[in-house]
Protein backbone atom coordinates (compact mmCIF):
# COMPACT_ATOMS: atom_id res chain seq x y z
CA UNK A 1 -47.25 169.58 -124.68
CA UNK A 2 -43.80 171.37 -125.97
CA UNK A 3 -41.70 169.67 -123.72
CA UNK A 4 -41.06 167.05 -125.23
CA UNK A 5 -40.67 165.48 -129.33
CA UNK A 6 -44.14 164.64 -131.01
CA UNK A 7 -44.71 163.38 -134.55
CA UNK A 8 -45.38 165.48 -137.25
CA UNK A 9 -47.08 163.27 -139.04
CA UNK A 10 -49.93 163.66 -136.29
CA UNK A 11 -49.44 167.56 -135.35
CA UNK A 12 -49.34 168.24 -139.31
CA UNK A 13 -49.78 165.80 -142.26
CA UNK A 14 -51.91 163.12 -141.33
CA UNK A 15 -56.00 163.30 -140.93
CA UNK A 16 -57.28 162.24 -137.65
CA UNK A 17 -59.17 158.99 -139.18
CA UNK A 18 -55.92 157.64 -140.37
CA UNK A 19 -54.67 158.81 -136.80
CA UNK A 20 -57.50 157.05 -134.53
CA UNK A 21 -56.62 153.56 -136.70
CA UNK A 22 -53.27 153.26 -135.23
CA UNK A 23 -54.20 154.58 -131.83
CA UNK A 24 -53.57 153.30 -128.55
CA UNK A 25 -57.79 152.77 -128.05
CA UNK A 26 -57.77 151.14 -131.47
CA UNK A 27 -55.13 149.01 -131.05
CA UNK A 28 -56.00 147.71 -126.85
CA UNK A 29 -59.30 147.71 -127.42
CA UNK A 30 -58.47 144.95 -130.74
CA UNK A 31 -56.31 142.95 -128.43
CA UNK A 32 -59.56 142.60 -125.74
CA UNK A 33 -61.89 142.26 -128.72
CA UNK A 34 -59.54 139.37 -129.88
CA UNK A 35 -59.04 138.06 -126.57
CA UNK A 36 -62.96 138.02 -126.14
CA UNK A 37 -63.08 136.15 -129.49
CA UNK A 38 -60.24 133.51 -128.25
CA UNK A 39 -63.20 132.84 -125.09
CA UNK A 40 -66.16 132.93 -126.91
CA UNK A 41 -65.19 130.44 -129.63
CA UNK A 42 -63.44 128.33 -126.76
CA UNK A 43 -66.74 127.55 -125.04
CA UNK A 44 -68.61 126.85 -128.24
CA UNK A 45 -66.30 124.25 -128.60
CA UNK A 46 -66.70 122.58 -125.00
CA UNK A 47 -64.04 124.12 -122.82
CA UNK A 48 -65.89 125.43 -119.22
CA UNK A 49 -65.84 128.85 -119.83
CA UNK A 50 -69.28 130.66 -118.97
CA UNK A 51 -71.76 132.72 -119.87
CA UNK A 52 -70.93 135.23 -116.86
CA UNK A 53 -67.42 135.04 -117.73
CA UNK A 54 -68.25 136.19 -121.30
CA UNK A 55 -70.62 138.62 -121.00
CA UNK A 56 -68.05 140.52 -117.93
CA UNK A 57 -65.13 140.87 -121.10
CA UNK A 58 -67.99 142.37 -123.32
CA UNK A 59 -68.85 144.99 -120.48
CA UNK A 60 -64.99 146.17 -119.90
CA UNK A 61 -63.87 146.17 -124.03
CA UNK A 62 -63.26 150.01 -123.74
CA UNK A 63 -62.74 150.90 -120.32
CA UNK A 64 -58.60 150.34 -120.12
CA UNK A 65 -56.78 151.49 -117.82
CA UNK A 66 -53.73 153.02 -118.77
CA UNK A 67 -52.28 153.85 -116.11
CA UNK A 68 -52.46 150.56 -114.16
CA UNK A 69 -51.85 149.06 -117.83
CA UNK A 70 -47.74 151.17 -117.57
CA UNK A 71 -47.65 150.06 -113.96
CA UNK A 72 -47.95 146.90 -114.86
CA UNK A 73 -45.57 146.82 -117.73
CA UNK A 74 -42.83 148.73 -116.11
CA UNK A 75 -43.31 145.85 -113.41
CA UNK A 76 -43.42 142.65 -115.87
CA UNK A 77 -41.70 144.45 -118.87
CA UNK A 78 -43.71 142.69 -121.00
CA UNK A 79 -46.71 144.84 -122.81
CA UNK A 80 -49.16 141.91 -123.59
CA UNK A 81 -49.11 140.30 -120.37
CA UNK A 82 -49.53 143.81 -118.78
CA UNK A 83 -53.33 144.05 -120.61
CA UNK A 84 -53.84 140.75 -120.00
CA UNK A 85 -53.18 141.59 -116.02
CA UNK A 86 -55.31 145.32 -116.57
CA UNK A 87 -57.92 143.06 -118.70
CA UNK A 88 -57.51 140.65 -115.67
CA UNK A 89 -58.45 143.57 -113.12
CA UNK A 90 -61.65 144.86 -114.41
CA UNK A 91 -63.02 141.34 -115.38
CA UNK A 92 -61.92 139.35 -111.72
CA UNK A 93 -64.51 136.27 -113.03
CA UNK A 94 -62.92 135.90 -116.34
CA UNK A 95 -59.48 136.46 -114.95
CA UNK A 96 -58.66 132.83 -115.27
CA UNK A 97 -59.32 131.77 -118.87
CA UNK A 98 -58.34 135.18 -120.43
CA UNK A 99 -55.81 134.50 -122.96
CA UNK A 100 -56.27 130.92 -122.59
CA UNK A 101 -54.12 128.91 -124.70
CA UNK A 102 -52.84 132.03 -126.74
CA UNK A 103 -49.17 133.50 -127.31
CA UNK A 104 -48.39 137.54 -127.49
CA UNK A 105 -48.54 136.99 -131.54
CA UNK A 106 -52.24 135.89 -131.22
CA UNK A 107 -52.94 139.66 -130.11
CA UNK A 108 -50.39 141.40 -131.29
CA UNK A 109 -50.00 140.23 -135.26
CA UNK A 110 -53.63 139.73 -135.66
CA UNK A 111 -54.02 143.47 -134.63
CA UNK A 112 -51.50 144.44 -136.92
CA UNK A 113 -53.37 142.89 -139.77
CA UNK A 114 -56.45 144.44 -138.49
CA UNK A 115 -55.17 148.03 -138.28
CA UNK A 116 -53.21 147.44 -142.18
CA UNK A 117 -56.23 146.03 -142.98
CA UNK A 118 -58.58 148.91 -141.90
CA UNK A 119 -55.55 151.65 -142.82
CA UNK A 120 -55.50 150.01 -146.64
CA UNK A 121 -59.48 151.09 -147.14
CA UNK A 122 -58.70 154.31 -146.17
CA UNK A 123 -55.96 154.86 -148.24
CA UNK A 124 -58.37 153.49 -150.96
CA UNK A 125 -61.11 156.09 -150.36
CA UNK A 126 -58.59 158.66 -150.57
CA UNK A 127 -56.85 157.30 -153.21
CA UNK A 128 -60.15 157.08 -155.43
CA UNK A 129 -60.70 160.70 -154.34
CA UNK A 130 -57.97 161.95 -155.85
CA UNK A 131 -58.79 159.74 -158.94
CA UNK A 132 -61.75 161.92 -159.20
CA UNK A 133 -60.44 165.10 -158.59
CA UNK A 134 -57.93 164.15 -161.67
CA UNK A 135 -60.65 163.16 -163.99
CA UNK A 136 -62.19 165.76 -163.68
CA UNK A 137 -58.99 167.85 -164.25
CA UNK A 138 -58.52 166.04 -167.10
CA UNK A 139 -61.55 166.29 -169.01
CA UNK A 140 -62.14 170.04 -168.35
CA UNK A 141 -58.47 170.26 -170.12
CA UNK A 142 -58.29 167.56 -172.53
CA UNK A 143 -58.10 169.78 -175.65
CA UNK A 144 -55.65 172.53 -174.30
CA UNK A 145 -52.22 172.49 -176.28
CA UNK A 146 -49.32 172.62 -174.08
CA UNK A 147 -45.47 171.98 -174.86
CA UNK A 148 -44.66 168.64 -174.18
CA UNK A 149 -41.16 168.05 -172.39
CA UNK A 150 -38.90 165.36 -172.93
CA UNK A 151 -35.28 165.47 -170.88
CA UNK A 152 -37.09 169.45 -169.57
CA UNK A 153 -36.34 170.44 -173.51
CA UNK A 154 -39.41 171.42 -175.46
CA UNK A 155 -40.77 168.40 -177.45
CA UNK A 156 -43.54 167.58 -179.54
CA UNK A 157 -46.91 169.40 -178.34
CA UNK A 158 -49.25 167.46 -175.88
CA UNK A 159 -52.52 169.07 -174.15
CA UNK A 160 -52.76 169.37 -170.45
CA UNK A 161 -55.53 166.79 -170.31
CA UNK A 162 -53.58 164.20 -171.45
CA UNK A 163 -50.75 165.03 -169.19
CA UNK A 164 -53.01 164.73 -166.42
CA UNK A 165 -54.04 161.42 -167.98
CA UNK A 166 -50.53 160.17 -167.15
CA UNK A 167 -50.49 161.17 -163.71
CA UNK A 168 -54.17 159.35 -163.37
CA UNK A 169 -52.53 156.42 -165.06
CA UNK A 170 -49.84 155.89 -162.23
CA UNK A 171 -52.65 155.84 -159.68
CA UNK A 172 -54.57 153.23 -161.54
CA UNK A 173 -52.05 151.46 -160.84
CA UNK A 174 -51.55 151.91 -157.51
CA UNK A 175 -55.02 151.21 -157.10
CA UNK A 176 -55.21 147.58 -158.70
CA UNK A 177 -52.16 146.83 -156.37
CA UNK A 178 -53.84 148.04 -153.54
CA UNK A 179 -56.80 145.14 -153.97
CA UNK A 180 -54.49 142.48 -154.75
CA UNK A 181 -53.09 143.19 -151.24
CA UNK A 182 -56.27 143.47 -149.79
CA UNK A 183 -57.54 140.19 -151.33
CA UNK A 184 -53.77 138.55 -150.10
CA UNK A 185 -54.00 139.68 -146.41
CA UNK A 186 -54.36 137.11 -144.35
CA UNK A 187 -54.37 137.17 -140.45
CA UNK A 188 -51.98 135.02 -138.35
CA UNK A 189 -55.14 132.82 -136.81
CA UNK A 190 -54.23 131.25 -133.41
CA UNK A 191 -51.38 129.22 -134.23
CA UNK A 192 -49.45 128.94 -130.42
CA UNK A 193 -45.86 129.28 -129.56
CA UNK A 194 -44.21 127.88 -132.46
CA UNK A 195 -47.17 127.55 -135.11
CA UNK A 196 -47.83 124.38 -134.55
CA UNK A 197 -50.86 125.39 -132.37
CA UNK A 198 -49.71 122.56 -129.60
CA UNK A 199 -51.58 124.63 -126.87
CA UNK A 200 -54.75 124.54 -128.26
CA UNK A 201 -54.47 120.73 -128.98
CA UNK A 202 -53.39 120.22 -125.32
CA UNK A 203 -56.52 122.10 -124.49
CA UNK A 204 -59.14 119.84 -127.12
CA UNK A 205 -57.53 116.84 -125.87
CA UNK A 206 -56.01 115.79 -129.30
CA UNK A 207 -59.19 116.59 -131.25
CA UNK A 208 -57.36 118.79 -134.26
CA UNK A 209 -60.94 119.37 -135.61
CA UNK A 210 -61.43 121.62 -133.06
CA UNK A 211 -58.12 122.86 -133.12
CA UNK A 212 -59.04 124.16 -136.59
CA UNK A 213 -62.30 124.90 -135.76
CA UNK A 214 -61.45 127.28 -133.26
CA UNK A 215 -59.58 129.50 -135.76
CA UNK A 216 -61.94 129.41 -138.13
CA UNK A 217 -64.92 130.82 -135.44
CA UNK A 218 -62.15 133.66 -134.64
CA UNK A 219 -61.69 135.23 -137.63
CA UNK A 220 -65.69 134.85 -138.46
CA UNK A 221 -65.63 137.18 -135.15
CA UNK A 222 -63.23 139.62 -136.58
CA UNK A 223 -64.79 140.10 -139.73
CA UNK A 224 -62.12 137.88 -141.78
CA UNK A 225 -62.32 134.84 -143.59
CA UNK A 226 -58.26 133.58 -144.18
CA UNK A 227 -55.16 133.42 -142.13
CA UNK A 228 -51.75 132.05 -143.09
CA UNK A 229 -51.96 128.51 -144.02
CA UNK A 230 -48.45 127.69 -142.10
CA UNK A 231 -46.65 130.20 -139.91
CA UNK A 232 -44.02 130.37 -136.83
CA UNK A 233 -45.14 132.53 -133.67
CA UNK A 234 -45.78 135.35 -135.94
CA UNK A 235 -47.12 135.44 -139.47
CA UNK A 236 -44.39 135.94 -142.41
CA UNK A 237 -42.77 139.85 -142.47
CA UNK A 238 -43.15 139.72 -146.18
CA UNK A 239 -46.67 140.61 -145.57
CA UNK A 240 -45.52 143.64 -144.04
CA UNK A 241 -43.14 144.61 -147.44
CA UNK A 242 -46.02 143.64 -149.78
CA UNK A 243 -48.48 145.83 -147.47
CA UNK A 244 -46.08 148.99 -147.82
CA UNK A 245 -45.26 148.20 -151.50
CA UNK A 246 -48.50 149.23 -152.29
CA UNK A 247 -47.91 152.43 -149.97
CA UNK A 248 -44.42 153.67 -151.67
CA UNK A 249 -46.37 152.89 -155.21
CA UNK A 250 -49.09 155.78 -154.03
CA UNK A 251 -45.89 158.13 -152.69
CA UNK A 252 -43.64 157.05 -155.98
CA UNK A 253 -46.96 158.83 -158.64
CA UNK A 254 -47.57 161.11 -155.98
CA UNK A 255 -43.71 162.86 -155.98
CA UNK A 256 -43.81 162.12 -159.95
CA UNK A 257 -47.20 164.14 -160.29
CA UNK A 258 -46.12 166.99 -157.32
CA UNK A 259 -42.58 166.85 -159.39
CA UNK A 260 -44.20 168.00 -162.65
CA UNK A 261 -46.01 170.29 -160.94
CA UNK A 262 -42.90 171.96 -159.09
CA UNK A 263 -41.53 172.40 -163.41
CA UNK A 264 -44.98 173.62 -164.32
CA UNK A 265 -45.16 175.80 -161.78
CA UNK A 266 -41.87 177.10 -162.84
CA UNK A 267 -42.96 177.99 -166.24
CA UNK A 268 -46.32 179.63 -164.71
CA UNK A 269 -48.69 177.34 -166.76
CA UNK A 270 -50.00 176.36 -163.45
CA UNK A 271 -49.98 176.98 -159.93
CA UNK A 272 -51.33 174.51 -156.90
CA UNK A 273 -53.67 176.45 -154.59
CA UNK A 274 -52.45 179.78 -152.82
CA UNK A 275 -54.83 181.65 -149.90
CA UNK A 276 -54.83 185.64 -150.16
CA UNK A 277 -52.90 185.31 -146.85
CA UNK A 278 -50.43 183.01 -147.73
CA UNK A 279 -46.80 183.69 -147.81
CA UNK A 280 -44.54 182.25 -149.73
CA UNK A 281 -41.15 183.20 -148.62
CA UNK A 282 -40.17 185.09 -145.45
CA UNK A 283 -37.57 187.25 -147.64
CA UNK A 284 -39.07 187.33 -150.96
CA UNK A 285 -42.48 188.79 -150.48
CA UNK A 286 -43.75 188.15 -153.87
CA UNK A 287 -42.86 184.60 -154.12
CA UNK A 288 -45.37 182.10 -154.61
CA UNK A 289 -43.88 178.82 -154.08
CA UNK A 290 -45.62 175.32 -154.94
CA UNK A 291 -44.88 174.19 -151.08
CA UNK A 292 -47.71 171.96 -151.25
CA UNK A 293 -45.80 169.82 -154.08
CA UNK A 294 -42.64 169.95 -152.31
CA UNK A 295 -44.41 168.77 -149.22
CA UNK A 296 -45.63 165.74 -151.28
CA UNK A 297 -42.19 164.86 -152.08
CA UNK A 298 -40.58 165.58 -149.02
CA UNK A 299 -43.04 163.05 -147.34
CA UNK A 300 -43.27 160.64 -150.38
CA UNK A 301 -39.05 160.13 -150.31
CA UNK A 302 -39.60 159.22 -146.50
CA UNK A 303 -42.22 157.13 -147.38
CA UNK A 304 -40.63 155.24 -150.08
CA UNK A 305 -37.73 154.87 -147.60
CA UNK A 306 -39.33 153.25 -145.19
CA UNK A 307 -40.37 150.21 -147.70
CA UNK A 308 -36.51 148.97 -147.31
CA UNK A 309 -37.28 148.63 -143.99
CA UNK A 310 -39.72 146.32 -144.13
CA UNK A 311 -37.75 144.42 -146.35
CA UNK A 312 -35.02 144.10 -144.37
CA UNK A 313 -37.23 142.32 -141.32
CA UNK A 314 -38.51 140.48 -143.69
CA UNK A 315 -35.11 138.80 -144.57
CA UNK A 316 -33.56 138.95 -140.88
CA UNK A 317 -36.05 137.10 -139.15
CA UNK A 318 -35.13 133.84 -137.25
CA UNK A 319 -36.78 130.50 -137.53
CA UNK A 320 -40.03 130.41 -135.93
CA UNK A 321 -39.55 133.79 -134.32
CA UNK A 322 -37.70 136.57 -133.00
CA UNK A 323 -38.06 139.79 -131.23
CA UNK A 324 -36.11 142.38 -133.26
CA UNK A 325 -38.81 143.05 -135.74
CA UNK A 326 -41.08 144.55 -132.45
CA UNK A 327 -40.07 147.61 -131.88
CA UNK A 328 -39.12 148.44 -136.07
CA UNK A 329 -42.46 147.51 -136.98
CA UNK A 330 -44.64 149.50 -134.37
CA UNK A 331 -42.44 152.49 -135.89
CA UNK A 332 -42.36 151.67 -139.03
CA UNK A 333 -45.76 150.44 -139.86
CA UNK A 334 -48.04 153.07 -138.91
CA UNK A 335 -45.48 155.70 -139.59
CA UNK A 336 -45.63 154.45 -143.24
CA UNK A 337 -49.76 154.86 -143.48
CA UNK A 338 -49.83 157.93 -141.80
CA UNK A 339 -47.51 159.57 -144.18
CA UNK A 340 -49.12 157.82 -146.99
CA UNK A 341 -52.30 159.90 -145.61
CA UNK A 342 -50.68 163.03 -145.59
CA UNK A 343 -49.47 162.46 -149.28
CA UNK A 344 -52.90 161.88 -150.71
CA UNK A 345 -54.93 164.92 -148.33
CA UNK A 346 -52.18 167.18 -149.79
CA UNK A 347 -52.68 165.51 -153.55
CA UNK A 348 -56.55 166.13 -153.56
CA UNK A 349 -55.98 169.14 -152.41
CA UNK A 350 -53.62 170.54 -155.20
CA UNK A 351 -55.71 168.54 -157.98
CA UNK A 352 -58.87 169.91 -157.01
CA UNK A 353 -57.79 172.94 -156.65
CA UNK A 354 -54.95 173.37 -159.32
CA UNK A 355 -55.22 176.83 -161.72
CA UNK A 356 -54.47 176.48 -164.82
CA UNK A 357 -53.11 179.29 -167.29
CA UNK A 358 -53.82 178.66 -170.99
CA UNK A 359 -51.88 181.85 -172.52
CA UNK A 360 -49.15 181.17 -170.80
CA UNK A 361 -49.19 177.89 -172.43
CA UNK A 362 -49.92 179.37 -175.84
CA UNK A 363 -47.26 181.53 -175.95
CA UNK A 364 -44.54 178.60 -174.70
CA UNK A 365 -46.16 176.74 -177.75
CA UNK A 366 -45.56 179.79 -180.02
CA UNK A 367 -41.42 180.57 -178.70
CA UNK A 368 -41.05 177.02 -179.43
CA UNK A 369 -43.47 176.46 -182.65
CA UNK A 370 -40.78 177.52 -185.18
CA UNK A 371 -38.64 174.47 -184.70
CA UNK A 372 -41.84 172.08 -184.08
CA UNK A 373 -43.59 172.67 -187.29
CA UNK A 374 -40.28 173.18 -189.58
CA UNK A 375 -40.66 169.39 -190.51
CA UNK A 376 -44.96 169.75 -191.38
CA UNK A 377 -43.45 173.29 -193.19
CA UNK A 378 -40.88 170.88 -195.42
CA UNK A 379 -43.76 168.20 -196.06
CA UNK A 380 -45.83 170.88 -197.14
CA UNK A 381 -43.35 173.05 -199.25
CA UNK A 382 -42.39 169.25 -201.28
CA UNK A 383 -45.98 168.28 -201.80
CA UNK A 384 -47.60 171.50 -202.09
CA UNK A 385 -44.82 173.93 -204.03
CA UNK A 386 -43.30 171.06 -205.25
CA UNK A 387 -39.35 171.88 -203.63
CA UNK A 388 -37.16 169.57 -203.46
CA UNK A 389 -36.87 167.97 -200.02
CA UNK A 390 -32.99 167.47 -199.72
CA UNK A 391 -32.38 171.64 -200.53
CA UNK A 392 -35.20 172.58 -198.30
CA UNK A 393 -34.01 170.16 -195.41
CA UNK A 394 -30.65 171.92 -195.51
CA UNK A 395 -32.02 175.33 -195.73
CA UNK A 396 -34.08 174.71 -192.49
CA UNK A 397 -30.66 173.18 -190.88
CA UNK A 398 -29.49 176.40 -191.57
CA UNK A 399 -31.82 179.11 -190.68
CA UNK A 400 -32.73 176.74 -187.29
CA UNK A 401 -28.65 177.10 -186.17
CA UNK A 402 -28.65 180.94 -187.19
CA UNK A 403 -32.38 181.46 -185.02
CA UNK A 404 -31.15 179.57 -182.17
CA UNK A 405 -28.15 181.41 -181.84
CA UNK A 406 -29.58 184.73 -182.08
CA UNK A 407 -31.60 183.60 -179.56
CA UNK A 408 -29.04 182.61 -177.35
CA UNK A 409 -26.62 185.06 -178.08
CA UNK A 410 -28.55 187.82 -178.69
CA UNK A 411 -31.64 187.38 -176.51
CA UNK A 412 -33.89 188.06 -179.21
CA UNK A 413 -37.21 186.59 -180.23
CA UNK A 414 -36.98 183.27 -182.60
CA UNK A 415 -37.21 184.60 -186.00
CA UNK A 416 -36.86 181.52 -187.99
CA UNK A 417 -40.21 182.23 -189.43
CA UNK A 418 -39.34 185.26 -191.20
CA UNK A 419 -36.37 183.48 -192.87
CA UNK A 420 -38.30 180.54 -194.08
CA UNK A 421 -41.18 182.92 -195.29
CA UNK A 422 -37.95 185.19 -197.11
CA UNK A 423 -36.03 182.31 -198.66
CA UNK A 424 -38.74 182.41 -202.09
CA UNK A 425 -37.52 178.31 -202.49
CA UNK A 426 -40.28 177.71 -199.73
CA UNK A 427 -42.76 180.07 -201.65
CA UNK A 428 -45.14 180.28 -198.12
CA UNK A 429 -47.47 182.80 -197.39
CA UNK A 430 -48.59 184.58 -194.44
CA UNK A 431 -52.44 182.41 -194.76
CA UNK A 432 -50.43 179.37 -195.05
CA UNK A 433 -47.56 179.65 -192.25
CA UNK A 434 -50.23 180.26 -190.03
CA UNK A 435 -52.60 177.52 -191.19
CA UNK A 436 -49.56 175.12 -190.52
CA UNK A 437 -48.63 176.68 -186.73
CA UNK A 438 -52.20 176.44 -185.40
CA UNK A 439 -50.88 174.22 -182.48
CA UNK A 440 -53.87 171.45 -182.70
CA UNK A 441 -52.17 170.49 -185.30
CA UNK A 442 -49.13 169.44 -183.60
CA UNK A 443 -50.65 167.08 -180.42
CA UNK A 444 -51.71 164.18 -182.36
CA UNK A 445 -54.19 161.89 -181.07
CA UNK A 446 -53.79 163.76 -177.32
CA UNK A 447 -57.37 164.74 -177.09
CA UNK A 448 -58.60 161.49 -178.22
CA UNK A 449 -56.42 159.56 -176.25
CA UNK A 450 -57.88 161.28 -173.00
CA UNK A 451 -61.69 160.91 -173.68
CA UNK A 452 -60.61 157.12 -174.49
CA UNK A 453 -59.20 156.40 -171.58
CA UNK A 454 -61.41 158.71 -169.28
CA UNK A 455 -64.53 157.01 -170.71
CA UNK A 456 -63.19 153.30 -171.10
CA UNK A 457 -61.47 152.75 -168.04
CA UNK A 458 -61.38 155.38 -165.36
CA UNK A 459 -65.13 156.59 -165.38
CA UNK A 460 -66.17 153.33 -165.29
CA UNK A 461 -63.91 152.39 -162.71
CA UNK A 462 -64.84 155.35 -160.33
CA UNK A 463 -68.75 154.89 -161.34
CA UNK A 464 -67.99 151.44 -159.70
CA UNK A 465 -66.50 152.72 -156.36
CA UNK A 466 -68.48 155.84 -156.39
CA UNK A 467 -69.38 154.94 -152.53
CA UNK A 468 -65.72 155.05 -151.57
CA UNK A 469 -65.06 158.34 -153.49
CA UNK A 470 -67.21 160.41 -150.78
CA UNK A 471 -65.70 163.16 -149.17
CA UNK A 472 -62.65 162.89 -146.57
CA UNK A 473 -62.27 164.91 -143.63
CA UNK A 474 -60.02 168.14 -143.66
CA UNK A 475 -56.49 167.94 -143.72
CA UNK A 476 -54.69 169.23 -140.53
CA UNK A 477 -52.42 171.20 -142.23
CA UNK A 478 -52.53 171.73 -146.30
């Protein structure tokens, strides 16, 4: 259909699994299944609902009509009453107790939680997935040197495994934040027009036992076991912000890790995955950019965006209810998981698949080695040669200013070396300069650092989950 606007985050980011959560299927058939629920526990509690009744809503959960469903909406302007009236159609015995004592909240927030609560697991397969794919990453390159950055100007030395260990790190994170929220969510229950659940009282005859019965059989029936302890018509919209907190913490590593990949990339000690028939720019045939990256922080700023939103229904919400939240959150809410989808397909992808380029490294480490290892060459030239440390320390002031600017000036190669090794106060040989730029000397505890954490927390962690870490389906467009 291209006459008319449809979402890319369904024609190109998001994975159809992700896509069939938030569906229109998912989402009427939820309301009937709740609606069917609603009956069921009814009549184990004593009101006359029967058997035939029942078993006629089981028969017609799937079978919606959508066109009579818009016919009826357009009529009523009002889209729960228009299922209940489709619902209605199909089912002509149970017509007259469907819905029976329920608000549009009991459907339509109890779905919600439903579909965030289904969306969340999905996100946390994916999310371990990548986990792996970084691990893995990590450990194959724990003991490569690599110039570390700080402010993009060359710093001390790290190894690539250990960088990758940082990125991993951020998605812990996001992981441990991800089950709080799923242990928090909580469904609305069946609470009536104000909370109060009045309706359903009116309908027990005063008996609150089964007032609170009846919500308990529900969520047993959907598969959950807590619902907000006090609520208006709807449940608190700081669910929703604490939901897609957890969603702009995945898109927040994601843009930080696809960000250092963009720099990398830059330098050429990397590059994300690139098919023979790729092309990378329609003017600059050679180009090879990291679009994959910049796709996972073009769609990680829109999803951290759309957080505020959340918040902002959260805080603008009326006593015990009001309708401006409806038509935000049906944008916002699956908008926010589906891009969140498309962030972490796109993230495997480029982890997985990631090439790395060790020389290229090696000879960043060896421009910038001079200036690294002048303060291991001055520890060595006092303790070893015995100099003196304050005439040395202004020598190497000296020679680093006059290097620097011939390489700045001049464009030549960094030849503080050769005036340390000519100045006879340091007294260094060729064996010995050499013995004191071999770059492992220069990242620390790096290498250590990754096996500890790889083997203490993450492998342990994915060993755990190694059910959930199974593969996902292809990405519609990488």
């Amino acid at each position: 259909m291209h006459d008319r606007y449809e979402n890319p985050l369904c024609t190109r980011y998001a994975g159809q699994e992700m896509q069939a959560i938030f569906s229109d299927n998912t989402k009427f058939t939820t309301w009937r299944r709740l609606w069917l629920a609603l009956a069921e526990a009814e009549q184990q509690l004593g009101v006359p609902i029967t058997d035939t009744q029942l078993q006629e809503m089981r028969e017609h959960l799937y079978d919606i009509d959508y066109d009579f469903a818009a016919k009826e909406e357009k009529a009523l302007r009002h889209d729960v009453m228009a299922h209940v009236h489709t619902f209605a159609a199909c089912c002509p015995e149970a017509a007259p107790i469907i819905h029976l004592g329920a608000t549009s909240c009991y459907v339509g927030d109890n779905t919600d939680v439903i579909q965030m609560w289904d969306a969340l697991l999905l996100i946390r397969k994916k999310l371990l997935a990548v986990m792996k794919a970084l691990a893995d990453l990590a450990d194959k390159t724990k003991g490569i040197p690599a110039l570390g950055f700080t402010h993009f100007q060359p710093a001390q030395p790290v190894t690539m495994g250990k960088r990758a260990c940082l990125w991993l790190q951020d998605l812990e994170a996001d992981l441990r934040q991800l089950d709080f929220q799923l242990a928090s969510l909580k469904m609305l229950g069946c609470r009536g027009a104000t909370g109060t659940s009045a309706s359903f009282l009116s309908l027990f005859d005063g008996d609150a036992e089964k007032v609170l019965l009846l919500e308990q059989l529900i969520l047993k029936k959907m598969g959950f076991t807590k619902c907000q302890a006090v609520s208006g018509q709807t449940y608190s919209r700081k669910q929703d912000f604490a939901v897609l907190q957890v969603l702009s913490g995945i898109a927040q590593s994601s843009s930080k890790f696809a960000g250092d990949i963009r720099l990398l990339s830059h330098l050429k000690e990397v590059e994300e995955p690139f098919e023979d028939s790729q092309i990378g720019s329609s003017a600059m045939a050679y180009k090879r950019n990291p679009m994959r990256c910049e796709r996972i922080a073009s769609l990680s700023r829109f999803l951290i965006c759309e957080v505020q939103n959340t918040a902002i229904t959260a805080s603008s919400q009326w006593l015990e209810r009001s309708l401006d939240d409806s038509a935000n959150r049906r944008i916002v809410i699956p908008e926010a998981f589906l891009a969140c989808d498309g962030i972490l397909n796109l993230y495997r992808n480029v982890a997985e698949g990631l090439r790395i380029f060790p020389a290229v490294m090696e000879n960043h480490l060896r421009e910038e080695l001079p200036f690294l290892a002048t303060e291991n060459i001055l520890m060595y030239c006092v303790k070893k040669k015995q100099g003196n440390r304050q005439v040395l320390h202004e020598k190497i002031r000296v020679y680093a200013r006059q290097a620097a600017e011939q390489i700045k000036q001049g464009g030549k190669e960094n030849n503080l070396l050769s005036l340390l090794t000519e100045d006879p106060a340091f007294s260094l040989t060729a064996e010995e300069l050499s013995a004191l730029l071999a770059p492992d000397r220069f990242t620390g505890l790096a290498e250590q650092q990754c096996e500890q954490y790889l083997n203490q927390t993450i492998l342990p962690l994915l060993k755990a989950d190694s059910t959930e870490a199974e593969e996902t389906e292809d990405p519609i467009n990488l």
